[in-house]
PDB file of N, CA and C in Angstrom:
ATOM      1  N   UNK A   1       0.838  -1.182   0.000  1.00  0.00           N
ATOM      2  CA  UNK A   1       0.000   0.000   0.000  1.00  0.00           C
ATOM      3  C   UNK A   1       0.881   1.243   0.000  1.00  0.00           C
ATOM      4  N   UNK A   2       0.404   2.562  -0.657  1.00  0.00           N
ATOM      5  CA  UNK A   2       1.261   3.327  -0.418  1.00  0.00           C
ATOM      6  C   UNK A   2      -0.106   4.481  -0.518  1.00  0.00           C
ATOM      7  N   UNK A   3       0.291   5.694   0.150  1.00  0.00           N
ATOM      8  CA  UNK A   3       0.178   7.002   0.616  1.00  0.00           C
ATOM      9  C   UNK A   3       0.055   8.045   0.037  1.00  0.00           C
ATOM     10  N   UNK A   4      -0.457   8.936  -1.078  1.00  0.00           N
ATOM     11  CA  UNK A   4      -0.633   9.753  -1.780  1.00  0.00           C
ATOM     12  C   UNK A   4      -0.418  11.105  -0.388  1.00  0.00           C
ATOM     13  N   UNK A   5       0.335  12.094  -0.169  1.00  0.00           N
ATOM     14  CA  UNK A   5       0.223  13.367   0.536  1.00  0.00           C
ATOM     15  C   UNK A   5       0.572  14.511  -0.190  1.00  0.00           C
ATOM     16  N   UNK A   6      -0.789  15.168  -0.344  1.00  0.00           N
ATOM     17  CA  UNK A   6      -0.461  16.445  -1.571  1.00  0.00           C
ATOM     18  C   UNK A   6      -1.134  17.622  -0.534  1.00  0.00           C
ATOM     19  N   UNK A   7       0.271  18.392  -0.765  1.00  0.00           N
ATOM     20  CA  UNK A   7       0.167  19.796   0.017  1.00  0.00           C
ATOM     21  C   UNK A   7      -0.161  20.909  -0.993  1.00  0.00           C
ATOM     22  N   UNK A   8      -1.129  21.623  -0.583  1.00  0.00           N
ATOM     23  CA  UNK A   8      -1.227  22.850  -2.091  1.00  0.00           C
ATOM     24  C   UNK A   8      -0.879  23.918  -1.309  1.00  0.00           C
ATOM     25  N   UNK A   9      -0.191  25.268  -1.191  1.00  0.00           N
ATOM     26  CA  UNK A   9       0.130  26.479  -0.861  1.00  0.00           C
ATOM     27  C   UNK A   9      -1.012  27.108  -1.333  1.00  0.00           C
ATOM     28  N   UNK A  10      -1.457  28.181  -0.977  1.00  0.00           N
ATOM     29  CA  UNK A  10      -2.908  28.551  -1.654  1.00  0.00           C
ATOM     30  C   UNK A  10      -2.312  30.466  -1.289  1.00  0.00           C
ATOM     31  N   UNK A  11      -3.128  31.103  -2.379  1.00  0.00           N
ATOM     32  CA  UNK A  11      -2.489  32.517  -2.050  1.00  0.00           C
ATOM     33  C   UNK A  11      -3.160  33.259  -1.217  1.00  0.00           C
ATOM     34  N   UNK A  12      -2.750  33.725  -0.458  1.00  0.00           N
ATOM     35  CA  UNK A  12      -2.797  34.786   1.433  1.00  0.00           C
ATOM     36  C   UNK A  12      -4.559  34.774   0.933  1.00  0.00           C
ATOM     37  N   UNK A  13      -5.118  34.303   1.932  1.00  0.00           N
ATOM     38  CA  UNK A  13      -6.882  34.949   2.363  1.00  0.00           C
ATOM     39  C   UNK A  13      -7.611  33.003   1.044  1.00  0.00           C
ATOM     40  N   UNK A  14      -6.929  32.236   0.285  1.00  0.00           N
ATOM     41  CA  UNK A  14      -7.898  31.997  -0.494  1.00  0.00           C
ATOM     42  C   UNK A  14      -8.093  30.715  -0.066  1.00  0.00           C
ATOM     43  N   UNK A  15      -7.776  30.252   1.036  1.00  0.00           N
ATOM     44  CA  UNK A  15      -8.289  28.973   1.560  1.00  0.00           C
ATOM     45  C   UNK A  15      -9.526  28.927   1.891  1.00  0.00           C
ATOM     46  N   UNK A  16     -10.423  29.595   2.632  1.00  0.00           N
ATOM     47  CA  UNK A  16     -11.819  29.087   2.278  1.00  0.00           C
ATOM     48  C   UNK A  16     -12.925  29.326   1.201  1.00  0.00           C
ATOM     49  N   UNK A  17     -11.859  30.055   0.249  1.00  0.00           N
ATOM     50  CA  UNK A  17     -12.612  29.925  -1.110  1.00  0.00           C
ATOM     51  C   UNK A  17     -12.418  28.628  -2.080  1.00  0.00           C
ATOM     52  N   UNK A  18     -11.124  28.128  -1.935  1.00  0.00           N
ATOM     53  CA  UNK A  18     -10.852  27.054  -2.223  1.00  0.00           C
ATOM     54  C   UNK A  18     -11.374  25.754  -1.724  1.00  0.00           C
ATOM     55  N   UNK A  19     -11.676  25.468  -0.234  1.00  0.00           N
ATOM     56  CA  UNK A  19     -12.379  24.400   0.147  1.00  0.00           C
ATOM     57  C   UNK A  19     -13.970  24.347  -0.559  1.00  0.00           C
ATOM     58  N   UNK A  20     -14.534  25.855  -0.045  1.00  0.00           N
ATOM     59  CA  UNK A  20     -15.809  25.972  -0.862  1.00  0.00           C
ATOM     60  C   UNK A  20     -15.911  25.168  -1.940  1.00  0.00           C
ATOM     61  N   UNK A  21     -15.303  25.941  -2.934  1.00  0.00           N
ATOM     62  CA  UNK A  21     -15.012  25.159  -4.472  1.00  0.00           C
ATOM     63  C   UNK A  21     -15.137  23.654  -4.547  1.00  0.00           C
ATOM     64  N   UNK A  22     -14.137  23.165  -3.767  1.00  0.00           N
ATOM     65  CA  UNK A  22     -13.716  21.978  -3.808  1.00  0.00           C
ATOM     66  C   UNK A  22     -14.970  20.880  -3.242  1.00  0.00           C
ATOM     67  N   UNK A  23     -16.226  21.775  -2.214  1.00  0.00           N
ATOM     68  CA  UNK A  23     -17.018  20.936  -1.472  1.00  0.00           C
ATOM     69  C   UNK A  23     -17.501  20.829  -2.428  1.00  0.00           C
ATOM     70  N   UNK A  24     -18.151  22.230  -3.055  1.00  0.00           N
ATOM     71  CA  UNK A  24     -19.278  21.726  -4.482  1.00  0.00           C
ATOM     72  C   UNK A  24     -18.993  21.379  -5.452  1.00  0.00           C
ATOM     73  N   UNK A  25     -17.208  21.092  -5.833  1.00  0.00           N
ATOM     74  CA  UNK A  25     -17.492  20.680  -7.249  1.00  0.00           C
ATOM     75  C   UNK A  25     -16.644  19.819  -7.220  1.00  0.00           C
ATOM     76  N   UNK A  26     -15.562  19.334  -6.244  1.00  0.00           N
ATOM     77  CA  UNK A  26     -14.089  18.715  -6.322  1.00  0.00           C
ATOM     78  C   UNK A  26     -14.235  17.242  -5.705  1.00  0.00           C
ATOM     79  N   UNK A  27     -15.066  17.283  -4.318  1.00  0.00           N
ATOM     80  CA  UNK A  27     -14.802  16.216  -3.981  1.00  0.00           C
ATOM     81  C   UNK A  27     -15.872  15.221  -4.409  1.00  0.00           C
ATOM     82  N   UNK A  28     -16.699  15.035  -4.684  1.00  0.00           N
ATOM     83  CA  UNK A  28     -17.357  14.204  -4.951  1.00  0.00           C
ATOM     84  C   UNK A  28     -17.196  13.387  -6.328  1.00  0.00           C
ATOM     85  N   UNK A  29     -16.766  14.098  -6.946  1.00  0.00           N
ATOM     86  CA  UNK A  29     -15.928  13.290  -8.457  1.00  0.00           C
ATOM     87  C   UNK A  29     -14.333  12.976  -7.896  1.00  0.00           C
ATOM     88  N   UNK A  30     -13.373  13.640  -7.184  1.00  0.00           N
ATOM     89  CA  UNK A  30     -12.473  12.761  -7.007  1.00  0.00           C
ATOM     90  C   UNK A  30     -12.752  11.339  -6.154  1.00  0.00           C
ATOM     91  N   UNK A  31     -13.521  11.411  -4.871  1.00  0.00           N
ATOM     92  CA  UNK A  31     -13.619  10.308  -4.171  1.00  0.00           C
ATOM     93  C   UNK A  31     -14.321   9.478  -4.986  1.00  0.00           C
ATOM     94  N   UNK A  32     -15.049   9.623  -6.229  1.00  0.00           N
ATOM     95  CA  UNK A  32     -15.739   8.273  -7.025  1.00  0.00           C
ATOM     96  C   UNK A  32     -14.280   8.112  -7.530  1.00  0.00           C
ATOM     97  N   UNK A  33     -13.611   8.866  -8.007  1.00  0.00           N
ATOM     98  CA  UNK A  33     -12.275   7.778  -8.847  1.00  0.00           C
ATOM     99  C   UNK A  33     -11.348   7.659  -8.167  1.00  0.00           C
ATOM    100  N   UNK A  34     -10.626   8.424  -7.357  1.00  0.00           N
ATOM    101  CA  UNK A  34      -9.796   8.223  -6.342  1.00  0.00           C
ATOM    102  C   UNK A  34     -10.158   7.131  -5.227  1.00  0.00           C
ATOM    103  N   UNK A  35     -11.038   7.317  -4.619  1.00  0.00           N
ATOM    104  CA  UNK A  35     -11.796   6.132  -3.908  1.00  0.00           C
ATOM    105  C   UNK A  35     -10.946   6.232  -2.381  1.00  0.00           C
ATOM    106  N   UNK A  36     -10.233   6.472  -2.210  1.00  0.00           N
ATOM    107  CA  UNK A  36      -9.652   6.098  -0.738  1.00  0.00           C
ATOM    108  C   UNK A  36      -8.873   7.501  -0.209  1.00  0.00           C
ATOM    109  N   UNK A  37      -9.984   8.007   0.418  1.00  0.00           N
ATOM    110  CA  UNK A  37      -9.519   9.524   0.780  1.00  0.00           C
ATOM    111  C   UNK A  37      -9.191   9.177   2.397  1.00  0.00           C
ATOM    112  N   UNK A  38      -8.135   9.480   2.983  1.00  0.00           N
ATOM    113  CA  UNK A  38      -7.923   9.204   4.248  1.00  0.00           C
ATOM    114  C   UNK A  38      -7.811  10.776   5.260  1.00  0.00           C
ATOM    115  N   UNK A  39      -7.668  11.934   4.351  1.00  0.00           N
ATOM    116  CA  UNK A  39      -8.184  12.787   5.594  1.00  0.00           C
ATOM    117  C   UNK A  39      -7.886  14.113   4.067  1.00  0.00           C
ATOM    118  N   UNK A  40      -8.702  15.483   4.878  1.00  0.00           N
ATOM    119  CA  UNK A  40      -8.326  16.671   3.992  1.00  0.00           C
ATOM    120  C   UNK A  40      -8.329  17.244   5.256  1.00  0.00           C
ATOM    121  N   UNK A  41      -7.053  18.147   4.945  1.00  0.00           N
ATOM    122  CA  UNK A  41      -6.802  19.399   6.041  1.00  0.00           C
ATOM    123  C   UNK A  41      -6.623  20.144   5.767  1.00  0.00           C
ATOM    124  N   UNK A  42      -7.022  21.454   6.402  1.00  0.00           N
ATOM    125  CA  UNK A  42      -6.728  22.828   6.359  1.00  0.00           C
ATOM    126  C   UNK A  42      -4.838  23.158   7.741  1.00  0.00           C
ATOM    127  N   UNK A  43      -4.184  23.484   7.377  1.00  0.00           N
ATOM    128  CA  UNK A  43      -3.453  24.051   8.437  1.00  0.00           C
ATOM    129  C   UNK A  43      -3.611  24.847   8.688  1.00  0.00           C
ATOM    130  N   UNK A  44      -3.316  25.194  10.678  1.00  0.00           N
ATOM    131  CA  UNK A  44      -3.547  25.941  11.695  1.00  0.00           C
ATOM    132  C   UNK A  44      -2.167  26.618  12.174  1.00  0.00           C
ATOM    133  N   UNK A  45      -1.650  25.378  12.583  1.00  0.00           N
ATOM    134  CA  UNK A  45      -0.170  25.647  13.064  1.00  0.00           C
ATOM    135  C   UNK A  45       0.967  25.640  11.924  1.00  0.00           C
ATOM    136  N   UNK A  46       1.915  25.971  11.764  1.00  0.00           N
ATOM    137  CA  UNK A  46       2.956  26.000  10.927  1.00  0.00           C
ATOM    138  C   UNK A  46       2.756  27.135   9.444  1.00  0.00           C
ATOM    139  N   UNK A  47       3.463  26.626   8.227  1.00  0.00           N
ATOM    140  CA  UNK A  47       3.300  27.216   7.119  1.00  0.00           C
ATOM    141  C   UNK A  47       1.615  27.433   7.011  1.00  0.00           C
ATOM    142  N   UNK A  48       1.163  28.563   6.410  1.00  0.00           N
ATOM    143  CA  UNK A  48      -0.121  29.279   6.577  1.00  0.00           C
ATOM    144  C   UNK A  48      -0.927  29.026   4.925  1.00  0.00           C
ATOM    145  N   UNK A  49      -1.645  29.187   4.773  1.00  0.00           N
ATOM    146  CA  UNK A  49      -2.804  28.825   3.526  1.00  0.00           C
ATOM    147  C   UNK A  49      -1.984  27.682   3.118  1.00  0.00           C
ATOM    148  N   UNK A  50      -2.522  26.932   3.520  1.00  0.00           N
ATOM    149  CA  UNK A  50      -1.764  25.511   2.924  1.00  0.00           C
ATOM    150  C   UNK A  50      -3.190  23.748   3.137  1.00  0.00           C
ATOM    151  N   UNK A  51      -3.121  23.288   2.517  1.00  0.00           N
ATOM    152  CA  UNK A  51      -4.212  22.633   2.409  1.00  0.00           C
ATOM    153  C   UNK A  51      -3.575  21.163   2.456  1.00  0.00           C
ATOM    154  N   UNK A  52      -3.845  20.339   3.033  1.00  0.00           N
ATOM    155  CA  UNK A  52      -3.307  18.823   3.126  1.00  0.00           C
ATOM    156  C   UNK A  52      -4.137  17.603   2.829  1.00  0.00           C
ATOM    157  N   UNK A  53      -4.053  17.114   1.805  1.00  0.00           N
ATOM    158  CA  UNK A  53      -4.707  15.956   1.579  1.00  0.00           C
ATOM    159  C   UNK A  53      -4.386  14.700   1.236  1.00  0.00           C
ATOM    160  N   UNK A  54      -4.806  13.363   1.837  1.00  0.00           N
ATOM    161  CA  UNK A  54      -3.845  11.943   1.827  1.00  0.00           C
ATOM    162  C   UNK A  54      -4.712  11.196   1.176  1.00  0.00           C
ATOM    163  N   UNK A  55      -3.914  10.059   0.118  1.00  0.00           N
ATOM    164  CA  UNK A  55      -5.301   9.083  -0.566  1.00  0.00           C
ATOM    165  C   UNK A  55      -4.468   8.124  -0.729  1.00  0.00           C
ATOM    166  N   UNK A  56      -5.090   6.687  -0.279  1.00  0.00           N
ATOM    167  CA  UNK A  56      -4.199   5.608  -0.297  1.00  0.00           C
ATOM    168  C   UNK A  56      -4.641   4.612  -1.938  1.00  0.00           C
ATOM    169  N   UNK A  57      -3.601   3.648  -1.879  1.00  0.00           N
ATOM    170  CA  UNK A  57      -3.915   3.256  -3.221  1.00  0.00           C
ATOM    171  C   UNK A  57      -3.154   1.796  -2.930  1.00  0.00           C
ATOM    172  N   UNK A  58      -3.428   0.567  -3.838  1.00  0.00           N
ATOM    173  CA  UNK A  58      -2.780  -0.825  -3.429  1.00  0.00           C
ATOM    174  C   UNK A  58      -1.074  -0.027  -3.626  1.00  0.00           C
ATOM    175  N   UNK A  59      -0.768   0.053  -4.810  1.00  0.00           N
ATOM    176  CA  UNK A  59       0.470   0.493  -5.268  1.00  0.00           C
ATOM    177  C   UNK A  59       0.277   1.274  -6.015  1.00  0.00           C
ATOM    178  N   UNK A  60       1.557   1.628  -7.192  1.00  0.00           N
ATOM    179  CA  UNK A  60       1.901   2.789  -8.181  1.00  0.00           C
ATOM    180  C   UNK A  60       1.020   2.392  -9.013  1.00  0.00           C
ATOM    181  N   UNK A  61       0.777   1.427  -9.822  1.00  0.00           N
ATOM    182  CA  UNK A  61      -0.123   1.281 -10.786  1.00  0.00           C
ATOM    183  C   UNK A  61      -1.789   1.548 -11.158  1.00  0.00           C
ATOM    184  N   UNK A  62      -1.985   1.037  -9.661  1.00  0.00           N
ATOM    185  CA  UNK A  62      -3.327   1.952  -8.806  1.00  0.00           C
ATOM    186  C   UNK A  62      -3.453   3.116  -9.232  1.00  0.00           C
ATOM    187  N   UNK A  63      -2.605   3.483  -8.366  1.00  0.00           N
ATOM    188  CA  UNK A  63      -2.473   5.439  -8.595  1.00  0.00           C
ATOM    189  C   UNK A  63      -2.460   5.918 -10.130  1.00  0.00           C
ATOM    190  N   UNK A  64      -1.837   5.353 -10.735  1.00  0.00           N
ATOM    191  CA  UNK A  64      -1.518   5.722 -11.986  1.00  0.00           C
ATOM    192  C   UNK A  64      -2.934   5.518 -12.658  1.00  0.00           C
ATOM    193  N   UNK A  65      -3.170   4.921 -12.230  1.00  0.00           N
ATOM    194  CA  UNK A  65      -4.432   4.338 -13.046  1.00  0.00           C
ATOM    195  C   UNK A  65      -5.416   5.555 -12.951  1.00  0.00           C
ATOM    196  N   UNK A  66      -5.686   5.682 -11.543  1.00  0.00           N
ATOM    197  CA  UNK A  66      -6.361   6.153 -10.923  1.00  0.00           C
ATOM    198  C   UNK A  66      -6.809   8.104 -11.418  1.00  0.00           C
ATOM    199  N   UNK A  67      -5.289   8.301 -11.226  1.00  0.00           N
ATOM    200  CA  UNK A  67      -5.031   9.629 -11.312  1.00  0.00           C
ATOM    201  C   UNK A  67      -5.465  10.082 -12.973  1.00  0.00           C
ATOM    202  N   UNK A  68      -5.004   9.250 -14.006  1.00  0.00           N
ATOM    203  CA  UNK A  68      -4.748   9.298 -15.527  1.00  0.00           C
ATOM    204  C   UNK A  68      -6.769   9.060 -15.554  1.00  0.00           C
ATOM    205  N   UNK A  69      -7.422   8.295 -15.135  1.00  0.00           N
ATOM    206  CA  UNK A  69      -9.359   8.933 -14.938  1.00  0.00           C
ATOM    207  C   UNK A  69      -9.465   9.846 -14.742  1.00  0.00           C
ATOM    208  N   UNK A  70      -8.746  10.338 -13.511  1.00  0.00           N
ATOM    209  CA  UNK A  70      -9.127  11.920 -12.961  1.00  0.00           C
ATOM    210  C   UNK A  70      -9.456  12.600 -13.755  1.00  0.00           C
ATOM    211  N   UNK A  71      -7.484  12.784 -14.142  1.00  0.00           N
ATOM    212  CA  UNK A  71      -7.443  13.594 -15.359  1.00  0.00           C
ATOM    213  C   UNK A  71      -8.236  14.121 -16.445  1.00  0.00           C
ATOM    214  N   UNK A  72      -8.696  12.751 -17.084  1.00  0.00           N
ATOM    215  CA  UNK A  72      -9.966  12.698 -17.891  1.00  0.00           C
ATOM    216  C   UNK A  72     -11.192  13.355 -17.936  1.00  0.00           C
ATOM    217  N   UNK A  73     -11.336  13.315 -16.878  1.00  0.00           N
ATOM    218  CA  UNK A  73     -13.121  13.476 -16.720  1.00  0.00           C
ATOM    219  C   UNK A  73     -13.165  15.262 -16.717  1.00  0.00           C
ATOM    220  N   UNK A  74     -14.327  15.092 -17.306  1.00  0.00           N
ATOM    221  CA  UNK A  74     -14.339  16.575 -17.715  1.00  0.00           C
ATOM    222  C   UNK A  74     -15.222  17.423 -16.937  1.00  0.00           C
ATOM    223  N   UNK A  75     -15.657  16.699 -15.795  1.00  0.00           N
ATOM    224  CA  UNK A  75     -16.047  17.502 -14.627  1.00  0.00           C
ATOM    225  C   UNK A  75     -14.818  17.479 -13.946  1.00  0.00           C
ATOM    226  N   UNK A  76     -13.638  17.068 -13.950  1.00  0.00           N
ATOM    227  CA  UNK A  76     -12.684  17.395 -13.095  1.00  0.00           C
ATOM    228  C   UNK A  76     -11.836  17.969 -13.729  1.00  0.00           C
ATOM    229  N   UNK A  77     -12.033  18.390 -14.948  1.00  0.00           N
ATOM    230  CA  UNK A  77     -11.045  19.500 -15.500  1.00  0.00           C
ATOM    231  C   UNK A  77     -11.624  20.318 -15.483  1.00  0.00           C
ATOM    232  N   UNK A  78     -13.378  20.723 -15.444  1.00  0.00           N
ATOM    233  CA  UNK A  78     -13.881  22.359 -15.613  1.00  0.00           C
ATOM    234  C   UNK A  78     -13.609  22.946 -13.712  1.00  0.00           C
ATOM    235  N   UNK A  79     -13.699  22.014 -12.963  1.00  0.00           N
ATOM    236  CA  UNK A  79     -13.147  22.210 -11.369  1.00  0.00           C
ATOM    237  C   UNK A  79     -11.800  22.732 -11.584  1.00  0.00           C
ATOM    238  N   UNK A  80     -10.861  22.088 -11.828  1.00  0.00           N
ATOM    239  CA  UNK A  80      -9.226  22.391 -12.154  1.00  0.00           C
ATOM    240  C   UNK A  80      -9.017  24.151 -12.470  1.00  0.00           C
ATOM    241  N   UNK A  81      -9.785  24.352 -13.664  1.00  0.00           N
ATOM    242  CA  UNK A  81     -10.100  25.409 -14.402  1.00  0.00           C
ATOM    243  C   UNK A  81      -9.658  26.563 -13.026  1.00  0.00           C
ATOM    244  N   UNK A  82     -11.095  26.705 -12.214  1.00  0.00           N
ATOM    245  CA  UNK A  82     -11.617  27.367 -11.264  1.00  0.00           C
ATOM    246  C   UNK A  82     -10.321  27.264  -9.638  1.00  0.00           C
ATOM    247  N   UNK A  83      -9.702  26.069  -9.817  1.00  0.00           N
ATOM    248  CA  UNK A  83      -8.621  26.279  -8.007  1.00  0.00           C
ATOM    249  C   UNK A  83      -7.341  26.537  -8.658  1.00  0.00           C
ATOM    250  N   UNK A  84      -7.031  26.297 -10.441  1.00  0.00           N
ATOM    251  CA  UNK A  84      -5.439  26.278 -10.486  1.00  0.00           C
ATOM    252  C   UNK A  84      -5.404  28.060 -10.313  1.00  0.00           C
ATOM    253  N   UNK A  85      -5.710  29.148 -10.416  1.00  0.00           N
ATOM    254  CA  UNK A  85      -5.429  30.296 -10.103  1.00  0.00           C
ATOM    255  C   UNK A  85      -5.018  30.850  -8.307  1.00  0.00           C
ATOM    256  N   UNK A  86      -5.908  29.573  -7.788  1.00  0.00           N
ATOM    257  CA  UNK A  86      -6.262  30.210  -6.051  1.00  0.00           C
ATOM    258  C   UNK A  86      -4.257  29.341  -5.947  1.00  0.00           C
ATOM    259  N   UNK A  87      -3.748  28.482  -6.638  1.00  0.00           N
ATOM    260  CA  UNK A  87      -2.636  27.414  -5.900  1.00  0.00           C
ATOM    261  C   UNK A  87      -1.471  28.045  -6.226  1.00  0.00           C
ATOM    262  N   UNK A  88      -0.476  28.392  -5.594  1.00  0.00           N
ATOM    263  CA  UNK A  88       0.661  29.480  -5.384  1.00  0.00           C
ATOM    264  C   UNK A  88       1.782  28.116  -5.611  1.00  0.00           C
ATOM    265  N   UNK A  89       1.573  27.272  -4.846  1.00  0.00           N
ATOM    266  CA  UNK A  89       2.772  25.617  -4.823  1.00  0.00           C
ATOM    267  C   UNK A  89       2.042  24.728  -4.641  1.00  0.00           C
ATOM    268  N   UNK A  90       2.684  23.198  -5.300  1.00  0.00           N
ATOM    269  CA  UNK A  90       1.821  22.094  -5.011  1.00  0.00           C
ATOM    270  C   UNK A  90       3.448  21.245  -4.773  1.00  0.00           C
ATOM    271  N   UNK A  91       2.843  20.379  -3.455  1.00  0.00           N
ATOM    272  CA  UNK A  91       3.983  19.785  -3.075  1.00  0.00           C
ATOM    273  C   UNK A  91       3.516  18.000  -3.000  1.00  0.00           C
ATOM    274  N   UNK A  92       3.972  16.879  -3.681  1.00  0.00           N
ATOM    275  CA  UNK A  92       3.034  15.514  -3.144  1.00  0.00           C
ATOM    276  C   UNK A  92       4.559  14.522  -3.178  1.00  0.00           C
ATOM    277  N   UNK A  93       4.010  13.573  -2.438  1.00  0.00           N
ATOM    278  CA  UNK A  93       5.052  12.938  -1.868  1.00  0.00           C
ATOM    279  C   UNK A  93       4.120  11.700  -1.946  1.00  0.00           C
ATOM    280  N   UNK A  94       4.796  10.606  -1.966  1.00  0.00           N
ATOM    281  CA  UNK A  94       4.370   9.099  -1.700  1.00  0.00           C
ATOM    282  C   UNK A  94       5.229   8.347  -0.614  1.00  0.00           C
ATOM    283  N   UNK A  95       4.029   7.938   0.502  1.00  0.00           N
ATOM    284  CA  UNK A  95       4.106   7.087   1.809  1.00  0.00           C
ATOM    285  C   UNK A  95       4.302   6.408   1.849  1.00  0.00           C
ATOM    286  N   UNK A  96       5.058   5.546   1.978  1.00  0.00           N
ATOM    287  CA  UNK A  96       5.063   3.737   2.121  1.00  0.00           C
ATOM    288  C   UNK A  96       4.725   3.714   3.810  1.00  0.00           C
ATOM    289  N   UNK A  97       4.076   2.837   4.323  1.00  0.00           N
ATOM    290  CA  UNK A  97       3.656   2.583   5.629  1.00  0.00           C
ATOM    291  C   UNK A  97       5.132   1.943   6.272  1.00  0.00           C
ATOM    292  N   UNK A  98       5.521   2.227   7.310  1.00  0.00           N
ATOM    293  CA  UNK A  98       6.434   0.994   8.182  1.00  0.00           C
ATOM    294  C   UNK A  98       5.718  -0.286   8.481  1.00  0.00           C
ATOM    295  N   UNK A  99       7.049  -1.215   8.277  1.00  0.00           N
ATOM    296  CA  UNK A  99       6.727  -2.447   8.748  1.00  0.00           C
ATOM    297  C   UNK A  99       5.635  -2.564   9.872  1.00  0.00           C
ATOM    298  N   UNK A 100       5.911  -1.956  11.196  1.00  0.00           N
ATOM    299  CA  UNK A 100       5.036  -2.031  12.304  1.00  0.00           C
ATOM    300  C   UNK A 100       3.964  -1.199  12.646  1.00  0.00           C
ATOM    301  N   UNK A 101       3.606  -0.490  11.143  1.00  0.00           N
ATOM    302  CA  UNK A 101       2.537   0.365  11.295  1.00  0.00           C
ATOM    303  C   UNK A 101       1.705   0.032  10.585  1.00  0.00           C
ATOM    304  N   UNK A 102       1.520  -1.020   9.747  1.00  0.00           N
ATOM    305  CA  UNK A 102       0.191  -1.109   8.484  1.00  0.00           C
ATOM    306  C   UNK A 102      -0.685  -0.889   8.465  1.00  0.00           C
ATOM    307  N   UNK A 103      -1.066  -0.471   7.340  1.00  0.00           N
ATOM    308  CA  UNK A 103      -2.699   0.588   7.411  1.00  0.00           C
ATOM    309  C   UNK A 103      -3.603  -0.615   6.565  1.00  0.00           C
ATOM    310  N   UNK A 104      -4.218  -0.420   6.774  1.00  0.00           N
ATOM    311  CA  UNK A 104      -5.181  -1.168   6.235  1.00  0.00           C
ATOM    312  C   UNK A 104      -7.027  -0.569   5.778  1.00  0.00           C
ATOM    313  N   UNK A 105      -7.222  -0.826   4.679  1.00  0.00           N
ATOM    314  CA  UNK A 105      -8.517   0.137   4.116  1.00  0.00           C
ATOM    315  C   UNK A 105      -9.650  -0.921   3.646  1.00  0.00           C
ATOM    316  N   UNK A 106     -10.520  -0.277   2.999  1.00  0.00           N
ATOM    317  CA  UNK A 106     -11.581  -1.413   2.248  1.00  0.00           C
ATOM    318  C   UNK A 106     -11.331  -0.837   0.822  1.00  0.00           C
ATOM    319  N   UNK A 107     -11.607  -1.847   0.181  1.00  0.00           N
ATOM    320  CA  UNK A 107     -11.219  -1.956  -1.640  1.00  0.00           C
ATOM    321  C   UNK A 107     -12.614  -1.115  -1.887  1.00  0.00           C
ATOM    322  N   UNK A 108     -12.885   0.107  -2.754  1.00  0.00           N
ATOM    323  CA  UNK A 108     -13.682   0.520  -3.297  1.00  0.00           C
ATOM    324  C   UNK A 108     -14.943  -0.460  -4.159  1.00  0.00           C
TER     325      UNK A 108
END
């Protein structure tokens, strides 16, 4: 299993215009293709307008798979349209779990 963690920088004041966005038009088409959303955050403490979101997947091929639908769908590109102006940096990284920590999910 591995860990999708994508940080977006968002510009000074546009984080709750951006979640907005994202309630009515973002998440409900990513979680049908993405499928395994494990948390969305806003940060409080540390670096400021910054948005955190984790999505697990079996492996790379998953993801790949996964992400290359996203892409596709053309309700998730007229969304894209509307947050790529509010996103200043996008930072994503992939998790591998430790041995003595395994996560474990349900298959979509």
């Amino acid at each position: 299993m591995i860990v999708e963690e994508r940080i977006y920088t968002l510009h000074v004041g546009k984080v709750p215009e951006y979640l907005s966005l994202y309630e009515a038009e973002g998440l409900e088409v990513q979680k049908g293709i993405l499928g395994r959303m494990i948390g969305y955050f806003q940060v409080e403490c540390g670096p400021q307008n910054q948005i955190v979101h984790l999505w697990a997947y079996r492996d790379f091929q998953e993801r790949a798979e996964r992400r290359k639908e996203l892409a596709s769908s053309p309700v998730w590109q007229e969304y894209v349209k509307k947050i790529r102006p509010l996103v200043l940096h996008q930072e994503n990284k992939i998790l591998t779990p430790a041995a003595f920590a395994p996560m474990s999910f349900e298959a979509p």
